[in-house]
Every structure is written in structure tokens, then in C-alpha cells.
N, C-alpha and C. Protein backbone atom coordinates (compact mmCIF):
# COMPACT_ATOMS: atom_id res chain seq x y z
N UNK A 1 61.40 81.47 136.15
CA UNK A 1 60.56 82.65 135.92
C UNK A 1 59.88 82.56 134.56
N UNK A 2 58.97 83.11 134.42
CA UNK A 2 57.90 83.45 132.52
C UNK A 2 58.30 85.31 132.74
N UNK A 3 58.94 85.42 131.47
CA UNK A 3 59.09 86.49 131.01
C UNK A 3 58.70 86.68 129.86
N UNK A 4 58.56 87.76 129.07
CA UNK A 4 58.44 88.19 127.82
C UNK A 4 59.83 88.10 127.08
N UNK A 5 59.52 87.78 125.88
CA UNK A 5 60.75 87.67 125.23
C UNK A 5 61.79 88.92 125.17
N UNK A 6 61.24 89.97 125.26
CA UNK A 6 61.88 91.32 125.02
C UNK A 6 62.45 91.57 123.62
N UNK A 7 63.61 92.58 123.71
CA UNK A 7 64.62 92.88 122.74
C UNK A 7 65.60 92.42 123.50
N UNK A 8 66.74 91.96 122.08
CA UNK A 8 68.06 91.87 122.64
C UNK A 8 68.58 93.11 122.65
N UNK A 9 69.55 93.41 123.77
CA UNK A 9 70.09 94.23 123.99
C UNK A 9 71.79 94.11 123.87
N UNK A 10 72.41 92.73 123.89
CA UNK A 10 73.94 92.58 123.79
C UNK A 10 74.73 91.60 124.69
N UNK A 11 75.23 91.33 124.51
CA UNK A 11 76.36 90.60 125.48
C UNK A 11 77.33 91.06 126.74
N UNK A 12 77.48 90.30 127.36
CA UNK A 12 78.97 91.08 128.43
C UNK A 12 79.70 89.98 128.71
N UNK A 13 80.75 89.60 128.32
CA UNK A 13 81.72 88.03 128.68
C UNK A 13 82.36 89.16 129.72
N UNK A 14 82.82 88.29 130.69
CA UNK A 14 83.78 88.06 131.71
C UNK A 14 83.78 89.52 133.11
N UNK A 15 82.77 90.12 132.55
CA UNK A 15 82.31 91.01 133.74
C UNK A 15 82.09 90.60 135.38
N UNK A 16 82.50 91.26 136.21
CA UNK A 16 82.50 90.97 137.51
C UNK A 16 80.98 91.40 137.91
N UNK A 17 80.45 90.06 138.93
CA UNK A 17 79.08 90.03 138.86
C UNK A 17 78.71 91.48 139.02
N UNK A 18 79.46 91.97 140.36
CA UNK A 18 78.75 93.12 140.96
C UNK A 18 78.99 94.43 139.94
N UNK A 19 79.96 94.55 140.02
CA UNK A 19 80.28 95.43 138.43
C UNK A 19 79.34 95.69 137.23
N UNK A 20 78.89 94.79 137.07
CA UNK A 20 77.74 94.31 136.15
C UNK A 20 76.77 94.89 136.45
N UNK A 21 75.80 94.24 137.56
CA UNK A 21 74.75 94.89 138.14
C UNK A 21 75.04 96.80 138.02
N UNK A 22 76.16 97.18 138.68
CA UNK A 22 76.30 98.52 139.09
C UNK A 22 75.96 99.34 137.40
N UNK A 23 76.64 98.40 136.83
CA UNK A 23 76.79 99.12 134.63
C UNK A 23 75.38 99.48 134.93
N UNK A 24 73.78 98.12 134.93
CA UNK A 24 73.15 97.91 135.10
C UNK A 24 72.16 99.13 134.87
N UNK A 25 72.47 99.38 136.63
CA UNK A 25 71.45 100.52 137.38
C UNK A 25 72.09 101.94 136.74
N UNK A 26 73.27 101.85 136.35
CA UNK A 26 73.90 103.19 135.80
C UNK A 26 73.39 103.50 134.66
N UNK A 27 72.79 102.71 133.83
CA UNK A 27 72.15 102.63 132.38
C UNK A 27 70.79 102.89 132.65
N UNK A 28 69.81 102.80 133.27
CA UNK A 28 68.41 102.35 134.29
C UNK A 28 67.94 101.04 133.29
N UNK A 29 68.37 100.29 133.04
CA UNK A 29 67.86 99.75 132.44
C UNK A 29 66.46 99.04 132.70
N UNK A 30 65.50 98.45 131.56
CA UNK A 30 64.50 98.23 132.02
C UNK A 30 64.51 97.11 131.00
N UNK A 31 64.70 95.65 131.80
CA UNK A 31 64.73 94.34 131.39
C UNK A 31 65.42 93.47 132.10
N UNK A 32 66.04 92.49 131.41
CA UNK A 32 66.54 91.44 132.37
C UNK A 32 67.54 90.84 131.73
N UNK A 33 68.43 90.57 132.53
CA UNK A 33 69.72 90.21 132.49
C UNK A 33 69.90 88.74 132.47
N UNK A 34 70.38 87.99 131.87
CA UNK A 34 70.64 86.34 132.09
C UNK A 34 71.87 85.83 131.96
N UNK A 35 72.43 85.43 133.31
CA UNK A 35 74.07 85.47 133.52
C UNK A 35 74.32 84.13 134.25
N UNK A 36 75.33 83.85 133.56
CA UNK A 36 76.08 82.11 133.95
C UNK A 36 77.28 82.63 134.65
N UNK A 37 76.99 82.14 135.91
CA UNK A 37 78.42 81.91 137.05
C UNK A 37 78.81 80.96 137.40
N UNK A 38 79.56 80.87 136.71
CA UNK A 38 80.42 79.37 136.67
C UNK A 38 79.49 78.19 136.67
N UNK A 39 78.93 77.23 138.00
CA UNK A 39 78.02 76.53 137.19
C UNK A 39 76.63 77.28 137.72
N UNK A 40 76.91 78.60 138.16
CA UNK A 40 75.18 79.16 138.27
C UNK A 40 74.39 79.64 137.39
N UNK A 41 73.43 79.47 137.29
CA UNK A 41 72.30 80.40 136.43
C UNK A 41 71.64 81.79 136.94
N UNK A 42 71.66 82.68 136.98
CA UNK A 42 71.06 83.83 137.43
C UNK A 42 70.34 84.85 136.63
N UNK A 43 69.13 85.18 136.88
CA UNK A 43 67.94 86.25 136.38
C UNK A 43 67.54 86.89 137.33
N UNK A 44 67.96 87.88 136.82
CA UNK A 44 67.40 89.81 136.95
C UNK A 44 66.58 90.82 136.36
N UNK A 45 65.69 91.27 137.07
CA UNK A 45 64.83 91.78 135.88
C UNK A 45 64.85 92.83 136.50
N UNK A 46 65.31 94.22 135.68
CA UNK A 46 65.40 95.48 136.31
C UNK A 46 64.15 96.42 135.91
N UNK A 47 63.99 97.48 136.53
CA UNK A 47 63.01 98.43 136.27
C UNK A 47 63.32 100.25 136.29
N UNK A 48 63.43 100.55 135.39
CA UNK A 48 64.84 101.62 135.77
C UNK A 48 65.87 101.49 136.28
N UNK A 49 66.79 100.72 136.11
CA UNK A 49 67.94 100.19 136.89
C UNK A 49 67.76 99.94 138.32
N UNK A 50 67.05 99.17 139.03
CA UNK A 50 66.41 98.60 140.01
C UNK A 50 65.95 97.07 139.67
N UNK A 51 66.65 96.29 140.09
CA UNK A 51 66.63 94.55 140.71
C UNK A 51 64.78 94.62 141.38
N UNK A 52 63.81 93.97 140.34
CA UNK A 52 62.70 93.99 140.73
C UNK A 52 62.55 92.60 141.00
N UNK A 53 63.15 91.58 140.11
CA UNK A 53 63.05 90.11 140.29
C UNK A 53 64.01 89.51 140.60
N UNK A 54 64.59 88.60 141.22
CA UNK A 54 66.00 87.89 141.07
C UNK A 54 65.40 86.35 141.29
N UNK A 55 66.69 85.74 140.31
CA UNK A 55 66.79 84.39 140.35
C UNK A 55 68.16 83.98 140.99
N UNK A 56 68.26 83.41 141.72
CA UNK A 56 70.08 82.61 141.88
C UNK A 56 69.90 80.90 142.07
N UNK A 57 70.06 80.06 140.88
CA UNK A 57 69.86 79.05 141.36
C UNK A 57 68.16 78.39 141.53
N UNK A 58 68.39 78.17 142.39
CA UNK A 58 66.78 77.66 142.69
C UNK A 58 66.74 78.95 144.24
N UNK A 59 67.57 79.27 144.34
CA UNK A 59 66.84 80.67 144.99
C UNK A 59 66.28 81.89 144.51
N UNK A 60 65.26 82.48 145.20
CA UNK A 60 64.70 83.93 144.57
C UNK A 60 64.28 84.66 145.38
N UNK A 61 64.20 86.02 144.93
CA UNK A 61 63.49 86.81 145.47
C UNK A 61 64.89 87.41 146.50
N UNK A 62 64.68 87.58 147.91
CA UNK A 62 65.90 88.18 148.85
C UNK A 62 66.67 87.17 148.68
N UNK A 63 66.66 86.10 149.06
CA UNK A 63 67.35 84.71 149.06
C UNK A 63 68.43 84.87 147.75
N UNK A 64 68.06 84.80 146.91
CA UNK A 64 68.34 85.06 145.61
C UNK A 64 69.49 86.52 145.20
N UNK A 65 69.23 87.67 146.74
CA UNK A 65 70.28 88.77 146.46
C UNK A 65 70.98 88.54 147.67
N UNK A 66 70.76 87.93 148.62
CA UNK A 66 72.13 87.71 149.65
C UNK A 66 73.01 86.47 149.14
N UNK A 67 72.58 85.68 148.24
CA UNK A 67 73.54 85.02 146.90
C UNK A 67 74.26 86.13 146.73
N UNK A 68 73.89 86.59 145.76
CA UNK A 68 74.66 87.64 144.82
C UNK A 68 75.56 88.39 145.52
N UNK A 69 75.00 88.83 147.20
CA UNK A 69 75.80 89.92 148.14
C UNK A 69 77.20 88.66 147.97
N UNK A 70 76.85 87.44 148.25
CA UNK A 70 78.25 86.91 148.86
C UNK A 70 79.16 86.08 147.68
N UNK A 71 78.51 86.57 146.80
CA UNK A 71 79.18 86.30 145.33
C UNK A 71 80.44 86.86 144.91
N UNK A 72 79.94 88.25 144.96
CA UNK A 72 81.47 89.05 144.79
C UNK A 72 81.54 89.38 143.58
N UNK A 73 82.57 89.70 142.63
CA UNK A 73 83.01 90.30 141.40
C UNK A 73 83.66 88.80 141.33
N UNK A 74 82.92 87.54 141.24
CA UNK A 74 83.32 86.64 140.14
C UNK A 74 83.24 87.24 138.51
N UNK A 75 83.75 86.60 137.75
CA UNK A 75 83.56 86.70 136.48
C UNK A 75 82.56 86.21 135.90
N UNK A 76 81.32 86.96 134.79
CA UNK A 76 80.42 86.14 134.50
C UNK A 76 80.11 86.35 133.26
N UNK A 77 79.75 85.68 132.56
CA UNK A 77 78.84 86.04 131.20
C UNK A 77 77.46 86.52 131.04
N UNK A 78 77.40 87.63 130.37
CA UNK A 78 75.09 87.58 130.29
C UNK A 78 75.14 87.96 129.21
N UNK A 79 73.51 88.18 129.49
CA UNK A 79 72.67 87.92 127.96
C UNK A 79 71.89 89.34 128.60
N UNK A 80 71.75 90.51 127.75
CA UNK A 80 70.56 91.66 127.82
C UNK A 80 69.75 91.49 127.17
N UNK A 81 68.55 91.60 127.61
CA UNK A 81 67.18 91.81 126.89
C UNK A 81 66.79 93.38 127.66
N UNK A 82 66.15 94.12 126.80
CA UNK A 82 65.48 95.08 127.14
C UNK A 82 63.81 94.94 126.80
N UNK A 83 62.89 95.43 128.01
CA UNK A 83 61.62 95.44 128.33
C UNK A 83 60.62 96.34 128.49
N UNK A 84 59.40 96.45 127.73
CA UNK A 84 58.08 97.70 127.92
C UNK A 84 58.46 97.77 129.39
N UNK A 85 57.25 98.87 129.61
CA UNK A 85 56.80 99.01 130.91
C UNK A 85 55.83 97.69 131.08
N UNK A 86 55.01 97.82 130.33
CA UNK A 86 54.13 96.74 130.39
C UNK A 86 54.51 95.53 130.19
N UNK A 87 55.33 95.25 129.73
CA UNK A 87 56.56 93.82 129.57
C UNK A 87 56.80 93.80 131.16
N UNK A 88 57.29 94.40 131.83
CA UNK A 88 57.68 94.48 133.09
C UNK A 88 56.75 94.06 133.70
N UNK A 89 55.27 94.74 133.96
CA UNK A 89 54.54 94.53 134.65
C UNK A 89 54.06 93.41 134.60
N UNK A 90 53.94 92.58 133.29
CA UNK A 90 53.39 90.99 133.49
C UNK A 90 54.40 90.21 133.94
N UNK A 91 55.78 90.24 134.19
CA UNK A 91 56.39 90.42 134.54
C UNK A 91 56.84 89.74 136.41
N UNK A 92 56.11 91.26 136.86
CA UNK A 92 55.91 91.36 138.10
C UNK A 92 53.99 90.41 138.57
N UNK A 93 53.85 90.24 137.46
CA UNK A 93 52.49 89.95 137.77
C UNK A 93 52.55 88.11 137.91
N UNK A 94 53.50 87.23 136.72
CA UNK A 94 53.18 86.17 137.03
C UNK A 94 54.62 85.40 137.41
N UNK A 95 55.21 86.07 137.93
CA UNK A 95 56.27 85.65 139.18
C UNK A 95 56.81 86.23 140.32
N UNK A 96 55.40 86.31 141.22
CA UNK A 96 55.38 86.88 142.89
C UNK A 96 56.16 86.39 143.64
N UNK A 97 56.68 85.29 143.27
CA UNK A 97 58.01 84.34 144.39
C UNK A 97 59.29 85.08 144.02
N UNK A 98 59.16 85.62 142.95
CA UNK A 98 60.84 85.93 142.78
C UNK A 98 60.98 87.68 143.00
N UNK A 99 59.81 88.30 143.57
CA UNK A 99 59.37 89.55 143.70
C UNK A 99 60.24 90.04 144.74
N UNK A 100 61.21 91.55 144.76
CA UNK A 100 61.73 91.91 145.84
C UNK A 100 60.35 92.96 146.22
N UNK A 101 60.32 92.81 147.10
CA UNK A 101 59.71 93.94 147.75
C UNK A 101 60.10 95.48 147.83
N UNK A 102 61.09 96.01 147.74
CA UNK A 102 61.59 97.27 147.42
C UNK A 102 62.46 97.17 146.67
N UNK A 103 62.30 97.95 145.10
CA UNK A 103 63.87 97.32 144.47
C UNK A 103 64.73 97.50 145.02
N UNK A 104 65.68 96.77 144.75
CA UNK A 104 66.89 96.62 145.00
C UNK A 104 67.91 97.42 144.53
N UNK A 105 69.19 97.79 145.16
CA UNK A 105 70.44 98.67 144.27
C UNK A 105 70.98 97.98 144.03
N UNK A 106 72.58 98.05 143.24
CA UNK A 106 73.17 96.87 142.97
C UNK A 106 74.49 96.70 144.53
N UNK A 107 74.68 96.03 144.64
CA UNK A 107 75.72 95.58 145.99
C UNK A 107 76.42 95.92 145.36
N UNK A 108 76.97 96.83 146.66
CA UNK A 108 78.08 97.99 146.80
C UNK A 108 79.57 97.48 146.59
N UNK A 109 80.37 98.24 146.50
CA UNK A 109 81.93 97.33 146.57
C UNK A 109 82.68 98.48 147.73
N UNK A 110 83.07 99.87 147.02
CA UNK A 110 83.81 100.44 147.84
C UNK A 110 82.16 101.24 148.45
N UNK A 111 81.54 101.54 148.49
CA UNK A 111 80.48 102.27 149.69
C UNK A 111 79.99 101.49 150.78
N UNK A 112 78.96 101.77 151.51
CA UNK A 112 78.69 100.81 152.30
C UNK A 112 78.39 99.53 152.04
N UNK A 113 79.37 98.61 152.83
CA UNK A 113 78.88 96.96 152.48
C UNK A 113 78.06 96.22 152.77
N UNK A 114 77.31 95.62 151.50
CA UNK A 114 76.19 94.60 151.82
C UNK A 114 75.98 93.96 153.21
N UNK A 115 74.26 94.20 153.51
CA UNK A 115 74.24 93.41 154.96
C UNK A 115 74.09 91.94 155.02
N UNK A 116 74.87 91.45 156.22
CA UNK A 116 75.11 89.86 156.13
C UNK A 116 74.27 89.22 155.65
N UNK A 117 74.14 88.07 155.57
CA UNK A 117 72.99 87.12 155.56
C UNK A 117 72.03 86.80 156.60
N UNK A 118 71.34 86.73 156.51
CA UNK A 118 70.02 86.71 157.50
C UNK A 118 69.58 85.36 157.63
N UNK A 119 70.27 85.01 159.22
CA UNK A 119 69.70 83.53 159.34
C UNK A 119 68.62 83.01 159.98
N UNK A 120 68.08 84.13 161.02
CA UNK A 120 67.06 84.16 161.12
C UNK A 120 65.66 84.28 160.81
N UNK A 121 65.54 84.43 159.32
CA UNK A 121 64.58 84.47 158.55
C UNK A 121 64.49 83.28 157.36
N UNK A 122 63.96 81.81 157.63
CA UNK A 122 63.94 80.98 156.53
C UNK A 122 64.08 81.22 155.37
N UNK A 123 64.42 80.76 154.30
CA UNK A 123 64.48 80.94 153.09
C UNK A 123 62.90 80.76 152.19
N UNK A 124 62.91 82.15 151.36
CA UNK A 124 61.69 82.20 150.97
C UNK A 124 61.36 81.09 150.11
N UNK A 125 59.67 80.51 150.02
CA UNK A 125 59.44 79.61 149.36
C UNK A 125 58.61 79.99 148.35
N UNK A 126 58.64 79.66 146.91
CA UNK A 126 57.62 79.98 146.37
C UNK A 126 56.47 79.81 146.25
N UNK A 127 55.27 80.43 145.87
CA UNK A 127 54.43 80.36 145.79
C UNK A 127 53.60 79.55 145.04
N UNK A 128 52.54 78.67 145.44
CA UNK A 128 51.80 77.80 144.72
C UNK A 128 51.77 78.50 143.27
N UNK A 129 52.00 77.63 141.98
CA UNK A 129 51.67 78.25 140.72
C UNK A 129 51.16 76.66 140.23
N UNK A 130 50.62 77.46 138.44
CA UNK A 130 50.20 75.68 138.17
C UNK A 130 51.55 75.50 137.82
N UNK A 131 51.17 74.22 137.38
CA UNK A 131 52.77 72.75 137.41
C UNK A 131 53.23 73.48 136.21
N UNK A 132 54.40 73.15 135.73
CA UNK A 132 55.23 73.30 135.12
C UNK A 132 55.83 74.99 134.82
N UNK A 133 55.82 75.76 135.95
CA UNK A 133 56.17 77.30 135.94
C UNK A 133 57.20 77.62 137.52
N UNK A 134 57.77 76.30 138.13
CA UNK A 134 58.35 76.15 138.64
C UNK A 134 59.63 77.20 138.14
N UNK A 135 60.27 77.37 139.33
CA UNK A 135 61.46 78.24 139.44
C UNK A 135 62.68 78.17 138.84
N UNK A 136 62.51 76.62 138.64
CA UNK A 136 64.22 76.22 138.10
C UNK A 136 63.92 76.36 136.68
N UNK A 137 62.46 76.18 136.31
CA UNK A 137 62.65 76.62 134.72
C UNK A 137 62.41 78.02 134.04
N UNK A 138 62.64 77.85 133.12
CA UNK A 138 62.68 79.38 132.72
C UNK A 138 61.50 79.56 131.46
N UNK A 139 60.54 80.03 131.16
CA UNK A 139 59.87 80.11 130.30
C UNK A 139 59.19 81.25 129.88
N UNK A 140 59.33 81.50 128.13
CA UNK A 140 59.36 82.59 127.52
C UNK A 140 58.21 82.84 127.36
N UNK A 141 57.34 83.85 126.73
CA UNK A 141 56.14 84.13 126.45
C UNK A 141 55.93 85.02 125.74
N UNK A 142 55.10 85.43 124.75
CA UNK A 142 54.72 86.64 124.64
C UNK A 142 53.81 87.45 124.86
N UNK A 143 54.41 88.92 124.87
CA UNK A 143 53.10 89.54 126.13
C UNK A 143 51.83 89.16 125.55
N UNK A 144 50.95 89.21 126.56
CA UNK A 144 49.66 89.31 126.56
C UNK A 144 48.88 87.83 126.01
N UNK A 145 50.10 86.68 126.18
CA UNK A 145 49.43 85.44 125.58
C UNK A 145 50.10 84.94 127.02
N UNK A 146 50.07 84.66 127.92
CA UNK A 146 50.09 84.31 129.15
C UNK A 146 50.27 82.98 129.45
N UNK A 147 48.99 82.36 128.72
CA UNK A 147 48.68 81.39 128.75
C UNK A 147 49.50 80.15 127.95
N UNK A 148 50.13 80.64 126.91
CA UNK A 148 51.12 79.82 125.46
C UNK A 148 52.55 80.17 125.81
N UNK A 149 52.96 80.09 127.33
CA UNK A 149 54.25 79.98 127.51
C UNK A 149 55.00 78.82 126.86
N UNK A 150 56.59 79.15 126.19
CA UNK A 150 56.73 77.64 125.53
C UNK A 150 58.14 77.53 126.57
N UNK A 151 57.94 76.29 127.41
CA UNK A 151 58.70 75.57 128.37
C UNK A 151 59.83 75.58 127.38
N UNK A 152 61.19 75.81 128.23
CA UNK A 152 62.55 76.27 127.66
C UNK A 152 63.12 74.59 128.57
N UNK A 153 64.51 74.04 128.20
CA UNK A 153 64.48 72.90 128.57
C UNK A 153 64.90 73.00 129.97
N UNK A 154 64.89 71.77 130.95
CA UNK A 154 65.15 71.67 132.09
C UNK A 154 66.41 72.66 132.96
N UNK A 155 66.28 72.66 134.28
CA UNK A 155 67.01 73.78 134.83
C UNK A 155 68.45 73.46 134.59
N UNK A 156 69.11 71.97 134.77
CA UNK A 156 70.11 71.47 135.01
C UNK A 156 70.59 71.90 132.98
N UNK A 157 70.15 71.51 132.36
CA UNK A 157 70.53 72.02 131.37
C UNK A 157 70.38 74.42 130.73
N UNK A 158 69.98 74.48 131.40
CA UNK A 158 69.83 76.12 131.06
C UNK A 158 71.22 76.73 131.35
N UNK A 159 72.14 76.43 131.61
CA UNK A 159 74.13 77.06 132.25
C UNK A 159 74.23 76.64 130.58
N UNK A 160 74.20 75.37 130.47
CA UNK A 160 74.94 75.06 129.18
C UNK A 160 74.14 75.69 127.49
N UNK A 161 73.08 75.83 127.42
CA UNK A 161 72.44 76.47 126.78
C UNK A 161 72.58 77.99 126.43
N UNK A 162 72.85 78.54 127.73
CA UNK A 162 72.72 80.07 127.38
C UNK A 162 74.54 80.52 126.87
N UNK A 163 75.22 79.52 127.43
CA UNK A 163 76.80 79.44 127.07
C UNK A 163 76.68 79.20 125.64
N UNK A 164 75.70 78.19 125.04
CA UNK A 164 75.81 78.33 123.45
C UNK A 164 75.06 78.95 122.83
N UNK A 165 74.39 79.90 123.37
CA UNK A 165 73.85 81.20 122.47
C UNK A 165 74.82 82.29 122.74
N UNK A 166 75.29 81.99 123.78
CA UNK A 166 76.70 83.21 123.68
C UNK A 166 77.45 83.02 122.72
N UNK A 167 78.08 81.68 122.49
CA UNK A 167 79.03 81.49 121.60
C UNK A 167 77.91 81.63 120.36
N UNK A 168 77.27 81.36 119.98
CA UNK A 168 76.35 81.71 118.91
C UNK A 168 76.62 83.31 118.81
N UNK A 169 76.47 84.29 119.24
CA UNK A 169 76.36 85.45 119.02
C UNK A 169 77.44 86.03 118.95
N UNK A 170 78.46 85.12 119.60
CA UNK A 170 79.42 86.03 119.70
C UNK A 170 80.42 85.49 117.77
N UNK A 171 80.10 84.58 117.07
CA UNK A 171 80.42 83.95 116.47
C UNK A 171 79.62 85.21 114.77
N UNK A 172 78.70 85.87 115.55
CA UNK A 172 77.77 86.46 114.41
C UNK A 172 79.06 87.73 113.79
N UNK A 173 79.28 88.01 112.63
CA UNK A 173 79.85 89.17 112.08
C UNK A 173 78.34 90.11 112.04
N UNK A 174 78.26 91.02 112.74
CA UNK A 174 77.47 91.94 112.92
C UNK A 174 77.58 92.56 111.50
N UNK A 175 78.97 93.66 111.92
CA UNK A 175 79.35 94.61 110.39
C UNK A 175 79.69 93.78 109.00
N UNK A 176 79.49 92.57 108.88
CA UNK A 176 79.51 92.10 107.53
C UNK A 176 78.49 91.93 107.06
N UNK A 177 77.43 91.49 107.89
CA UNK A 177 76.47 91.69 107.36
C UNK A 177 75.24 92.81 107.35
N UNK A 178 75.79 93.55 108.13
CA UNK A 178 75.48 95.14 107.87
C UNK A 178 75.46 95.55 106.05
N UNK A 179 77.30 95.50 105.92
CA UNK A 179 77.59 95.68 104.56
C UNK A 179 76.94 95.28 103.57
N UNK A 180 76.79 93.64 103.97
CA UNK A 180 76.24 92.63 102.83
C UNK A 180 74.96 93.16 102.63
N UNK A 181 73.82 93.62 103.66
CA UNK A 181 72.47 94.31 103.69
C UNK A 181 72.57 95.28 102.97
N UNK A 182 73.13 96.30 103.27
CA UNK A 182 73.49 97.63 102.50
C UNK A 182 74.02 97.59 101.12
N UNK A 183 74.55 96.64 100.61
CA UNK A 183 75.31 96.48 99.26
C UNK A 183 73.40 95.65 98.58
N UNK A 184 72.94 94.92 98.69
CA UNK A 184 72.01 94.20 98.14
C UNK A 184 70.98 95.54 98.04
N UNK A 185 70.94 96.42 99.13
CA UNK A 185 70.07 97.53 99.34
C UNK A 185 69.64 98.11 97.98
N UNK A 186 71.20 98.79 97.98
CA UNK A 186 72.12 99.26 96.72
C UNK A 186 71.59 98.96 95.07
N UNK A 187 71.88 97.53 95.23
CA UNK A 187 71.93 96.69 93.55
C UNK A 187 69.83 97.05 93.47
N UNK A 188 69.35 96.51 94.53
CA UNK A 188 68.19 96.89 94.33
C UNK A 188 67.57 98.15 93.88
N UNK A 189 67.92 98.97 94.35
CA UNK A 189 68.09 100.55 94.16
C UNK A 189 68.07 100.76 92.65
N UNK A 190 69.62 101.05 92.36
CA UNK A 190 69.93 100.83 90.95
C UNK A 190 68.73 99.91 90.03
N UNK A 191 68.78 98.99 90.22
CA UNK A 191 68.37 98.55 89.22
C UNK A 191 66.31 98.80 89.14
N UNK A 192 66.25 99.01 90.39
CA UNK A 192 64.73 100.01 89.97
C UNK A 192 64.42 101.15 89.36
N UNK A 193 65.64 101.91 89.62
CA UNK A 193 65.74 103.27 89.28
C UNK A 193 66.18 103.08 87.36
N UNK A 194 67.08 102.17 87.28
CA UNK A 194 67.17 101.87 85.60
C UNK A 194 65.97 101.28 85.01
N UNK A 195 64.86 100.42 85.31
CA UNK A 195 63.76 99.60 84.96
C UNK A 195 63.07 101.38 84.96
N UNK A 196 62.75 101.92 85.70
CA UNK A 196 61.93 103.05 85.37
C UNK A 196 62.56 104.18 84.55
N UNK A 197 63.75 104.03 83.93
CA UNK A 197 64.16 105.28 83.11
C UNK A 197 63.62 104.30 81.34
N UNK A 198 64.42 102.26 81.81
CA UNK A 198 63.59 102.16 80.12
C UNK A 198 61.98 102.21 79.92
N UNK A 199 61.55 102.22 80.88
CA UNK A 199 59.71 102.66 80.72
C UNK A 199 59.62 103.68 80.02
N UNK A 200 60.52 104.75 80.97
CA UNK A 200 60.05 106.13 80.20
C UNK A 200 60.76 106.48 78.56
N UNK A 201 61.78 105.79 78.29
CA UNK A 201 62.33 105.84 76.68
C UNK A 201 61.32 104.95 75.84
N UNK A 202 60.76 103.83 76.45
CA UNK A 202 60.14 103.20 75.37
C UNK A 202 58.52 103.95 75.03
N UNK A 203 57.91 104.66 76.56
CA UNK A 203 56.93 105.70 76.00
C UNK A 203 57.73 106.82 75.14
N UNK A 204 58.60 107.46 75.45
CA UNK A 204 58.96 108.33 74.81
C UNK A 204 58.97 108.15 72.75
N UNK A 205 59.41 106.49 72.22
CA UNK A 205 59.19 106.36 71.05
C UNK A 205 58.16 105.93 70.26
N UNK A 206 57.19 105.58 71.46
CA UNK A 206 55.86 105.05 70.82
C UNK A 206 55.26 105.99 69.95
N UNK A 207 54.60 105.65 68.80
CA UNK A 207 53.79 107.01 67.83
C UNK A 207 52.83 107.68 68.27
């Protein structure tokens, strides 16, 4: 898929897929989710808590959520980004293969259960795009530059990648360096506020 970079929004280690999704739509969130199952890769891009895009693999689109139906509450890791409206919509605009047609809810656990798989309907194919915006890769963009997507590395490598920006983030002391920000804040503070009291003593003795 080409998405917009978004905002980060946070982490989730070891969440059960469907569980996940359900947090998801309970939040409405509006962005996309990027989650490693075991050796899968999976992208979701929600729209008020509604599954507008899906990735599973080199499947997408329905293909891509009767995966997920027969997935289950494995355990998974993701990545949140949160998204404009208009982030969304380019979005929906330059990846029509991975497009559900009515969003999606998240698959049920105790309500009614997901409908089977559908074998009578081939597996969707994507749609002609130019070369290198293929499905298995993933590439970032920023809005409204469309055109200056920067190719993220190959599909077979993207499981192991997003596993070390997890451990990257999860490795970050958030609140220390909160503190450390806030303490430098501080010294800055002070010491502007003293630079403008000797201004005003040294006018004060001039003749």
C-alpha cells in the first residue's frame, strides 16, 4: 500500500488479533494499524473505526479480511499511526486493490460469527498500478506529494523491520526524557529571566 506517514499513535505487544481490531473500532479510530503475526505482515487503515483498507500478506482487500476472520486472537504486535480525513482519502484514492467496499466491523468473537470463506469467488487481484507500488511493498508518502513516494525495503524483509522499530520504541524512556526536556526548559527560563534583571541594574546606574 502508499500511505501518508501520519502521527504516531503507540504500540500494542502481544494483543489478540481480533481483540485488537475490536480496541480499534471502539476508539473510531482514523488511521492505520501495522501488525506482525508471527511471520505475517498486516495493514489496516481505519476510518472512524471501520477497516477501509486491508492488507494480509500479499492478500487484500476481502481476501485480506477472511485472513483475518480465520486468524483468530493469535497474539500480535502493531504499530498506530493516526490519519486526516484527507490523509485517508488519498489513501482510499491510490490503493483501489486493497479497497473494501463497505467498511468493515471488526470480527466478532462472542456475537455473531464471521462468515466462512468464500470459495466461490476467486481471489481478488490487484489492479494495474505503475511498477514499483505493488502490494507486497509498502510505501510512505507525504500528503499531497503523491508522486515522491520513498520505496520502504522489500516485502520479505518488512516482518523483520517493523519488529525493530518496535524494539526501538519500546527501548525509548518516554518520561526521562520528558523530565530531561522540562529541566533544560527550566535552566533556560531562569537564566533569561536573570540576563534581564542585570540589564535593568546596569541602566538603573548609568548617569
Amino acid at each position: 500500500m502508499q500511505l501518508p506517514r501520519g502521527t504516531f499513535r503507540g504500540l500494542k505487544r502481544g494483543s489478540g488479533l481480533h481483540s485488537l481490531i475490536r480496541e480499534m473500532e471502539e476508539e473510531c479510530l482514523s488511521g492505520y494499524c501495522k501488525i506482525v503475526s508471527g511471520e505475517t505482515s498486516i495493514l489496516l487503515v481505519f476510518s472512524d473505526g471501520k477497516i477501509v483498507l486491508a492488507e494480509y500478506g500479499s492478500l487484500a482487500a476481502r481476501a485480506a479480511m477472511d485472513a483475518i476472520s480465520r486468524t483468530g486472537e493469535e497474539p500480535v504486535d502493531a504499530v498506530l499511526h493516526g490519519l486526516s480525513d484527507a490523509q485517508i482519502e488519498l489513501a482510499l484514492e491510490f490503493n483501489p486493490s486493497a479497497r473494501i467496499d463497505r467498511a468493515a466491523r471488526a470480527p466478532t468473537g462472542t456475537r455473531s460469527p464471521p462468515p466462512p470463506p468464500r470459495h466461490d469467488i476467486p481471489r481478488t487481484h490487484p489492479e494495474p498500478r505503475a511498477a514499483g507500488t505493488g502490494s507486497g511493498a509498502h510505501r510512505a508518502m507525504e500528503p499531497g506529494f503523491p508522486g515522491r513516494g520513498i520505496p520502504s525495503e522489500p516485502a520479505d524483509d518488512e516482518t523483520s523491520l517493523l519488529m525493530r522499530d518496535l524494539d526501538a520504541l519500546d527501548a525509548l524512556d518516554i518520561q526521562a526524557m520528558t523530565e530531561k526536556f522540562r529541566a533544560n526548559c527550566r535552566q533556560m527560563i531562569e537564566k533569561l529571566e536573570l540576563e534581564h534583571l542585570l540589564e535593568k541594574s546596569t541602566r538603573k546606574g548609568e548617569p
